[in-house]
PDB file of N, CA and C in Angstrom:
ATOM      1  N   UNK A   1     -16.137 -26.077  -5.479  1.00  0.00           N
ATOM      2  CA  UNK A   1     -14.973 -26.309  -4.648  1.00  0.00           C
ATOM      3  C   UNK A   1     -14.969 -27.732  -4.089  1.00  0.00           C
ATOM      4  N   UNK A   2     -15.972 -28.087  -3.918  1.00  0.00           N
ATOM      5  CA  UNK A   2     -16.139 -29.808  -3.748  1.00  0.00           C
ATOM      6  C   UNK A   2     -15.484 -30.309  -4.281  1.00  0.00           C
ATOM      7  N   UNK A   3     -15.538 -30.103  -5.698  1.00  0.00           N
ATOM      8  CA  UNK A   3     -15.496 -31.473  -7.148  1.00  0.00           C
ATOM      9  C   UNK A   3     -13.951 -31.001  -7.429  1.00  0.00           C
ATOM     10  N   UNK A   4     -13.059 -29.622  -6.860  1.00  0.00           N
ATOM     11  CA  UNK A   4     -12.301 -29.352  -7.176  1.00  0.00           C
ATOM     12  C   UNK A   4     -11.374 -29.262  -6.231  1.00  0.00           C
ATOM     13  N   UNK A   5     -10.381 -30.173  -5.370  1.00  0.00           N
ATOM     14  CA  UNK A   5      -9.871 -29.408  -3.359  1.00  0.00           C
ATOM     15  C   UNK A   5      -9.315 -28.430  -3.701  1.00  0.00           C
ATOM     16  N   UNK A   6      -7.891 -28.612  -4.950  1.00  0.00           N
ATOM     17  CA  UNK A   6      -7.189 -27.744  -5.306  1.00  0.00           C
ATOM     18  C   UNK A   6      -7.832 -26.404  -5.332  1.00  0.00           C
ATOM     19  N   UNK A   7      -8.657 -26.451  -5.918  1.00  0.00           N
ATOM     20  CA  UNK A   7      -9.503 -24.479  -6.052  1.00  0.00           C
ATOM     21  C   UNK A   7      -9.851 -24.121  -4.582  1.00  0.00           C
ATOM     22  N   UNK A   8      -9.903 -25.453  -3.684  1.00  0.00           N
ATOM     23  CA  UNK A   8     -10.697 -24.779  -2.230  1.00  0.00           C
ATOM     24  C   UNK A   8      -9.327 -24.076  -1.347  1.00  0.00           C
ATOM     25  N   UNK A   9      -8.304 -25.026  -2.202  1.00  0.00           N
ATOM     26  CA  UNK A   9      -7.095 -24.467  -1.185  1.00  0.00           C
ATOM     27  C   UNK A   9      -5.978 -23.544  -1.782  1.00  0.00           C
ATOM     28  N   UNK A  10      -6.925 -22.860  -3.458  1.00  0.00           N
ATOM     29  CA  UNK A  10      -6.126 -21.758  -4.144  1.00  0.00           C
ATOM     30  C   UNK A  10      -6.867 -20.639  -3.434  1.00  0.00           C
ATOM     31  N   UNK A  11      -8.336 -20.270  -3.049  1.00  0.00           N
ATOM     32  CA  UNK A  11      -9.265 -19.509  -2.313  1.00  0.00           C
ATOM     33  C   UNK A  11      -8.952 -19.396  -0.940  1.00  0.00           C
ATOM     34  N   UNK A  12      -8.337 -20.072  -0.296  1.00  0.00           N
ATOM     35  CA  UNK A  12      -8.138 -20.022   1.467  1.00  0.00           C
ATOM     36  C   UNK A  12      -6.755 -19.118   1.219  1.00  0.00           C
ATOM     37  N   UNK A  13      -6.068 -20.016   0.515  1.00  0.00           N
ATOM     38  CA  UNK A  13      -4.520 -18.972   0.433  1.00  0.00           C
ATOM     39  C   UNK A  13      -4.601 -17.743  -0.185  1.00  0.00           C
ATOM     40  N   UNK A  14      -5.873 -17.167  -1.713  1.00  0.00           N
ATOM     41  CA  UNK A  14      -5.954 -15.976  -1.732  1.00  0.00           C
ATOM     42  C   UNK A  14      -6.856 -15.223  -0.700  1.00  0.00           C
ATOM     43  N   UNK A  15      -7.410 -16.041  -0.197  1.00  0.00           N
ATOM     44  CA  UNK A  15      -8.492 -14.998   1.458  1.00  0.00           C
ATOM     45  C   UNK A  15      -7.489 -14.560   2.675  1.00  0.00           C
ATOM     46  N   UNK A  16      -6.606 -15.746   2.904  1.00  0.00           N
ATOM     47  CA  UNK A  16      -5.724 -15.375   3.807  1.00  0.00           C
ATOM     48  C   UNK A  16      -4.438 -14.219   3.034  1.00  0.00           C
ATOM     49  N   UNK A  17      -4.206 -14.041   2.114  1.00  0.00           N
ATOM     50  CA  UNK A  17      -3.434 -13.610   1.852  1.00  0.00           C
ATOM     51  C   UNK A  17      -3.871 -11.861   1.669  1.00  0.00           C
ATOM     52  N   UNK A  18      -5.016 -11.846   1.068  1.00  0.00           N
ATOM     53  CA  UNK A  18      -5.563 -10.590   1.031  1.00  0.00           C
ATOM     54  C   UNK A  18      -6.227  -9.735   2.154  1.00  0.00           C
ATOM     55  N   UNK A  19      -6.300 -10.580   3.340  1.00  0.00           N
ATOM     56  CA  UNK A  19      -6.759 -10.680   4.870  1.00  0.00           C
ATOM     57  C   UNK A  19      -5.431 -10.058   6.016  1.00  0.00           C
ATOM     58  N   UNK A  20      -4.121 -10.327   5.182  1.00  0.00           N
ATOM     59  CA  UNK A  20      -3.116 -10.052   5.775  1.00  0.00           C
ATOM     60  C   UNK A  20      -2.589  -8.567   5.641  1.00  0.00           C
ATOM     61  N   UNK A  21      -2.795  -8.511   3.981  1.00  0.00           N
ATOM     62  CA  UNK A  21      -2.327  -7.649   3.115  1.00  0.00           C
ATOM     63  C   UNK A  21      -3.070  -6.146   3.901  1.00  0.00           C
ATOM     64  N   UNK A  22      -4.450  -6.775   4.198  1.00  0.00           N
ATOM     65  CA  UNK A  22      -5.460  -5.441   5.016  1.00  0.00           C
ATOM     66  C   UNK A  22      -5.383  -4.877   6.071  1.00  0.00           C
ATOM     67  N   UNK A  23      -5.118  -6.201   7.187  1.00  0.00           N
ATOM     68  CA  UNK A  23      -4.394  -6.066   8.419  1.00  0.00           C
ATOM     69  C   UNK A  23      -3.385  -4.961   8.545  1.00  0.00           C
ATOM     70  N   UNK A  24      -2.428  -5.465   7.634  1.00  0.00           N
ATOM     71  CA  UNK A  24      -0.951  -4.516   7.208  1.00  0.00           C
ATOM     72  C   UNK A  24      -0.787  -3.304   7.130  1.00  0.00           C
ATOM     73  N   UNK A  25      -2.015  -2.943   5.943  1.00  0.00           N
ATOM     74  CA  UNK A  25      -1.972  -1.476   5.781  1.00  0.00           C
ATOM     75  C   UNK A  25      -3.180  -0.669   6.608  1.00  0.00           C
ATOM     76  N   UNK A  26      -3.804  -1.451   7.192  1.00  0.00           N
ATOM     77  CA  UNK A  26      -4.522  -0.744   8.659  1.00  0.00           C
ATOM     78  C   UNK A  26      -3.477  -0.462   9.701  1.00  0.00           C
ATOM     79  N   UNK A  27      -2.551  -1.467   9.939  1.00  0.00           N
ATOM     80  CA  UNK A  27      -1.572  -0.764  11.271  1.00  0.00           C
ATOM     81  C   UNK A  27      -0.268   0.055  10.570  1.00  0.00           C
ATOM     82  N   UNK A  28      -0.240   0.118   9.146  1.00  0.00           N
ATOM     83  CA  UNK A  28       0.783   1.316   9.298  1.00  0.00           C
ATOM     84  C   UNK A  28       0.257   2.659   8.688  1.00  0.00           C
ATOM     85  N   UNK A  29      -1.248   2.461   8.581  1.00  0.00           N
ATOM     86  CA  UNK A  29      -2.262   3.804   8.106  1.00  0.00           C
ATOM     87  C   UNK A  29      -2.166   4.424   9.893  1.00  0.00           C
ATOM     88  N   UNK A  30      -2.486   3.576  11.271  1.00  0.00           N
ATOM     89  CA  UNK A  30      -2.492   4.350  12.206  1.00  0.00           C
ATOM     90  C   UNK A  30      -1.137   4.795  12.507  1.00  0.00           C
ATOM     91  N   UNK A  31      -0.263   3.316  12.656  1.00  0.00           N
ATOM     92  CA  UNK A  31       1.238   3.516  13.580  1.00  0.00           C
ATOM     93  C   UNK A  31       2.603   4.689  12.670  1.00  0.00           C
ATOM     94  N   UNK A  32       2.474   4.546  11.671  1.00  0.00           N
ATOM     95  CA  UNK A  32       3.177   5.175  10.725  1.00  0.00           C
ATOM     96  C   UNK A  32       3.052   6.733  10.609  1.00  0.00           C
ATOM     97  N   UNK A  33       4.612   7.450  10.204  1.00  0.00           N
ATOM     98  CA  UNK A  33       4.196   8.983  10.098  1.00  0.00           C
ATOM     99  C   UNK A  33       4.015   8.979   8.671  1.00  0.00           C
ATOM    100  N   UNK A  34       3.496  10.161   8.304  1.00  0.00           N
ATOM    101  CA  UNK A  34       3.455  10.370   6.547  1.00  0.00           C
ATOM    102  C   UNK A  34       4.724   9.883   5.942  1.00  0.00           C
ATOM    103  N   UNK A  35       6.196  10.211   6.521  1.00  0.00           N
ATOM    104  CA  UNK A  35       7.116  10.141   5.700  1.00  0.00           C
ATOM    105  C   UNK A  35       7.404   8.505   5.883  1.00  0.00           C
ATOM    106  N   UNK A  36       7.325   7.643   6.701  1.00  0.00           N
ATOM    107  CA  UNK A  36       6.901   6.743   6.525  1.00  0.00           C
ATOM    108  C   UNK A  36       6.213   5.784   6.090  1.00  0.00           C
ATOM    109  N   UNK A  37       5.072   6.259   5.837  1.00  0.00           N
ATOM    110  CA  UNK A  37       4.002   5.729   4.685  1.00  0.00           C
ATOM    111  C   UNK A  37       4.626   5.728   3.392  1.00  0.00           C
ATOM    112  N   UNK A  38       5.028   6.901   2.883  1.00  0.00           N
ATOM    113  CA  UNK A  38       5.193   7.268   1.683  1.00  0.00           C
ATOM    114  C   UNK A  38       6.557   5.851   1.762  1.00  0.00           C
ATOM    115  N   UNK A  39       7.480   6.194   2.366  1.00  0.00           N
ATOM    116  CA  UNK A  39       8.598   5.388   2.348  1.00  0.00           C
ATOM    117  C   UNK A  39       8.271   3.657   2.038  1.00  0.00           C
ATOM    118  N   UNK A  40       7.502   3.550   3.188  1.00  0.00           N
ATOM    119  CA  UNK A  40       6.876   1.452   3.074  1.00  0.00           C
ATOM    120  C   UNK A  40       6.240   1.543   1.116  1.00  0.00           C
ATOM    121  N   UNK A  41       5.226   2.673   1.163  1.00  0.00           N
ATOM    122  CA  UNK A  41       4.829   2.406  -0.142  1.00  0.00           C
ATOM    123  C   UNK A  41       5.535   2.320  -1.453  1.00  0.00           C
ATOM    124  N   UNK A  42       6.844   3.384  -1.264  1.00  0.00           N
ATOM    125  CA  UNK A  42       7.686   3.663  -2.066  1.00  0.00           C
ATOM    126  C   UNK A  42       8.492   1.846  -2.487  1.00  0.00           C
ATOM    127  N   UNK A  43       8.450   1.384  -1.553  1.00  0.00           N
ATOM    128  CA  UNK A  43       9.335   0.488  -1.113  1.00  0.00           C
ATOM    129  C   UNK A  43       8.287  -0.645  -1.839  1.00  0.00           C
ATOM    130  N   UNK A  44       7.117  -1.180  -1.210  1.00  0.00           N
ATOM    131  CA  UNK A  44       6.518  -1.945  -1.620  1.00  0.00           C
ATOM    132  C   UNK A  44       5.760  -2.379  -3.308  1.00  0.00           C
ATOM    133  N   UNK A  45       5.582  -0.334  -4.096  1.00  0.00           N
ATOM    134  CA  UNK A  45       5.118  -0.674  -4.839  1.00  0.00           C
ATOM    135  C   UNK A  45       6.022   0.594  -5.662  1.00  0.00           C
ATOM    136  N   UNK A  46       6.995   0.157  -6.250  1.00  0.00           N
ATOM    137  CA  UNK A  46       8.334   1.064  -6.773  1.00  0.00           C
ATOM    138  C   UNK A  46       7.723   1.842  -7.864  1.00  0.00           C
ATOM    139  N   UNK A  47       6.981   1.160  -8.611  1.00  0.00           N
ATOM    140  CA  UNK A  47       6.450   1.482 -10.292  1.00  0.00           C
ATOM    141  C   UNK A  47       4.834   2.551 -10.321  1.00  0.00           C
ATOM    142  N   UNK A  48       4.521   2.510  -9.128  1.00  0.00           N
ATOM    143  CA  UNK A  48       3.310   3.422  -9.307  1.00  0.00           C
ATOM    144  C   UNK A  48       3.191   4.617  -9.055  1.00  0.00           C
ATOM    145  N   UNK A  49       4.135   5.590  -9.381  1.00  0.00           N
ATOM    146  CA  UNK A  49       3.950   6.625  -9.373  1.00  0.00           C
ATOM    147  C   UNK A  49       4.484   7.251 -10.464  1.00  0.00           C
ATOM    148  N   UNK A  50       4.780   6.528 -11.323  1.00  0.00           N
ATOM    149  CA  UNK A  50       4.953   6.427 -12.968  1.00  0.00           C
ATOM    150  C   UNK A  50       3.282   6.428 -13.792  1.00  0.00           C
ATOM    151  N   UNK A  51       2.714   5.607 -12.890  1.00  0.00           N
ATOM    152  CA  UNK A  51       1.390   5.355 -13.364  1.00  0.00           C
ATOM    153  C   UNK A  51       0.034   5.991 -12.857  1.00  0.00           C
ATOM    154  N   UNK A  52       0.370   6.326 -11.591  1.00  0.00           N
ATOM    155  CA  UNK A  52      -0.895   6.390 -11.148  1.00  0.00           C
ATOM    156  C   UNK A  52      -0.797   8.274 -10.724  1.00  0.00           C
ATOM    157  N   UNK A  53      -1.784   8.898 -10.742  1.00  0.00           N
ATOM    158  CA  UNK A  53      -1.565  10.345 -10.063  1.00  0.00           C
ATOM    159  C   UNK A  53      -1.468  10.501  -8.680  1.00  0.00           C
ATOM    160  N   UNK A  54      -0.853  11.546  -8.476  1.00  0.00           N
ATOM    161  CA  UNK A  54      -0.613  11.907  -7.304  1.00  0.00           C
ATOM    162  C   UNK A  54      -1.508  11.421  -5.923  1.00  0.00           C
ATOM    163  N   UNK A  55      -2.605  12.618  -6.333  1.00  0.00           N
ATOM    164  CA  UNK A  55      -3.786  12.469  -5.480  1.00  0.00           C
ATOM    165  C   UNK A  55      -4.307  11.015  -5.195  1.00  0.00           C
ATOM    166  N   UNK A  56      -4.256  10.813  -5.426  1.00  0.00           N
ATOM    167  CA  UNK A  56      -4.421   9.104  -5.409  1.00  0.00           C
ATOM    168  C   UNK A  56      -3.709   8.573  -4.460  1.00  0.00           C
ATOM    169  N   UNK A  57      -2.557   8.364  -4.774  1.00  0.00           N
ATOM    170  CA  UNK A  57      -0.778   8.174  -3.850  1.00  0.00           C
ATOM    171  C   UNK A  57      -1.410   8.522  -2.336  1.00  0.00           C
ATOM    172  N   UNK A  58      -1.646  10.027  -2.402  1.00  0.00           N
ATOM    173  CA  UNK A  58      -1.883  10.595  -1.182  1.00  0.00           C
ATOM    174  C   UNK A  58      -3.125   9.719  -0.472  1.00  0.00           C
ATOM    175  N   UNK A  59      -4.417   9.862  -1.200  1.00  0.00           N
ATOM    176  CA  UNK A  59      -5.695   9.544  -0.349  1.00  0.00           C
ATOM    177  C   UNK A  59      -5.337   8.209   0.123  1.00  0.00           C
ATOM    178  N   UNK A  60      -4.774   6.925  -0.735  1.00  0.00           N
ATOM    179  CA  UNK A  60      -4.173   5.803  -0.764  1.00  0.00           C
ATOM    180  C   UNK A  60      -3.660   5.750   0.974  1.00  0.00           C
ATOM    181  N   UNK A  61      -2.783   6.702   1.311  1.00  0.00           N
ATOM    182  CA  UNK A  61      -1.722   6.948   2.091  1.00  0.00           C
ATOM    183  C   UNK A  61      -2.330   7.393   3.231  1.00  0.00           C
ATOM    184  N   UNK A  62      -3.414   8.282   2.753  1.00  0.00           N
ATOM    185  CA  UNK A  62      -4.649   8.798   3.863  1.00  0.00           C
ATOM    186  C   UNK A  62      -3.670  10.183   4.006  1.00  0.00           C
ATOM    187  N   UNK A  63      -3.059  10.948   3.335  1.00  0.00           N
ATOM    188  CA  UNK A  63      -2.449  12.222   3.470  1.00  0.00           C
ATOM    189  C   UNK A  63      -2.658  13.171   2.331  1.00  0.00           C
ATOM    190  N   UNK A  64      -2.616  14.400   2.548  1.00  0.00           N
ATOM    191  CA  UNK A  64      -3.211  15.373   1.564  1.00  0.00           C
ATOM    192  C   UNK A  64      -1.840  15.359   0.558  1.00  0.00           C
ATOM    193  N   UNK A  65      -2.325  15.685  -0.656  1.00  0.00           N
ATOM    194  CA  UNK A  65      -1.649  16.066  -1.669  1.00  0.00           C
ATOM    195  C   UNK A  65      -0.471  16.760  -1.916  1.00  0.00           C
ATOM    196  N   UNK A  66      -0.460  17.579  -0.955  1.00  0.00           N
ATOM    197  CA  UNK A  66       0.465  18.643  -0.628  1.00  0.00           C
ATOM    198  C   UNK A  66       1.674  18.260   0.201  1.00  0.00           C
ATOM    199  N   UNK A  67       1.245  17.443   1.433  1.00  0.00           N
ATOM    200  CA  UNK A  67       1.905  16.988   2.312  1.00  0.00           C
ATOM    201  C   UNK A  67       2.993  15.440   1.575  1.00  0.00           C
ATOM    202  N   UNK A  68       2.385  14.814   0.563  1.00  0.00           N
ATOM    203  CA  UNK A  68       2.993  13.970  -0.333  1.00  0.00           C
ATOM    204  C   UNK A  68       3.888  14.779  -0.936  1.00  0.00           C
ATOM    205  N   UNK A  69       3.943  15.725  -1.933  1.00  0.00           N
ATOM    206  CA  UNK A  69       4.859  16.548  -2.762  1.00  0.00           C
ATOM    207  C   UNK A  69       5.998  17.156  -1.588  1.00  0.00           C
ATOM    208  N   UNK A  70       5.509  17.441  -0.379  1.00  0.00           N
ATOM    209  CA  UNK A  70       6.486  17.975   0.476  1.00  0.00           C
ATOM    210  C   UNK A  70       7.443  16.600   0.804  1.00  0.00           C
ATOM    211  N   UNK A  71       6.469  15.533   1.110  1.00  0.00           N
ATOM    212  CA  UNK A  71       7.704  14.568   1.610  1.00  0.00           C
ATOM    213  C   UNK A  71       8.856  14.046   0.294  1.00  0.00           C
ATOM    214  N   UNK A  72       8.375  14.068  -1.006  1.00  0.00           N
ATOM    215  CA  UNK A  72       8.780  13.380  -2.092  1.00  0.00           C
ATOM    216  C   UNK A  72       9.890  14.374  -2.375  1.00  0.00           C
ATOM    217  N   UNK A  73       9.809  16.299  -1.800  1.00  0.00           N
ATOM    218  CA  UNK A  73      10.652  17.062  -2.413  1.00  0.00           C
ATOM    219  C   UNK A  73      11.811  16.753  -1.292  1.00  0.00           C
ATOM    220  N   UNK A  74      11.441  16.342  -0.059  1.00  0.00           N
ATOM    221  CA  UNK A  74      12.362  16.158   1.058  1.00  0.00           C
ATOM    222  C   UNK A  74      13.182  14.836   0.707  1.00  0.00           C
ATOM    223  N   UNK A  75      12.074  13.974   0.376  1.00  0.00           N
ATOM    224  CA  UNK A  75      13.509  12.418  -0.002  1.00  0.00           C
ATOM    225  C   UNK A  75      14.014  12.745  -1.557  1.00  0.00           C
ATOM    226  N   UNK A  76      14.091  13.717  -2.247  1.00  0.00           N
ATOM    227  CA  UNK A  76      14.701  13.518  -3.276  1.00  0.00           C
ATOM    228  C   UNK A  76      15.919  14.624  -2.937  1.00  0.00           C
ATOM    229  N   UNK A  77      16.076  15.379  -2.086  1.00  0.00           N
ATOM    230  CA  UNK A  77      17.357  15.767  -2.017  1.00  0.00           C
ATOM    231  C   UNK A  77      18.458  14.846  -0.884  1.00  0.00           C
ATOM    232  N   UNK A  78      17.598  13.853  -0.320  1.00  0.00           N
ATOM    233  CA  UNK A  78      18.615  12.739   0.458  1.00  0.00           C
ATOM    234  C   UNK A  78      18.712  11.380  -0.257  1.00  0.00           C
TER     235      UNK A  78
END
């Protein structure tokens, strides 16, 4: 990172950036309700639940499996 500044100041912007990203989903893992979670995530990452399983979604979310399928059956009739 010496011989290189550019790489020292591609590393500060990915530390800060991934530093933020953690921050983020620590205060809406406490402040947030489930149907909320699901909603920011829905919102933030549109394509992964095409890809990824359920259970996952949920633990991700910090909510049981069940309680995901309930909120997903509730926003798909609104």
């Amino acid at each position: 990172m010496r011989t290189i500044p550019a790489l020292k100041s591609f590393n500060e912007k990915l530390t800060a950036n991934a530093y933020e990203a953690s921050q983020r989903r620590i205060f809406y893992l406490i402040s947030y309700s489930a149907t909320e979670k699901y909603l920011e995530f829905q919102k933030t990452y549109p394509s992964v639940f095409n890809r990824v399983p359920l259970h996952m979604v949920a633990s991700y979310l910090g909510i049981s499996r069940e309680t995901l399928s309930r909120i997903r059956k509730e926003n798909s009739k609104s």
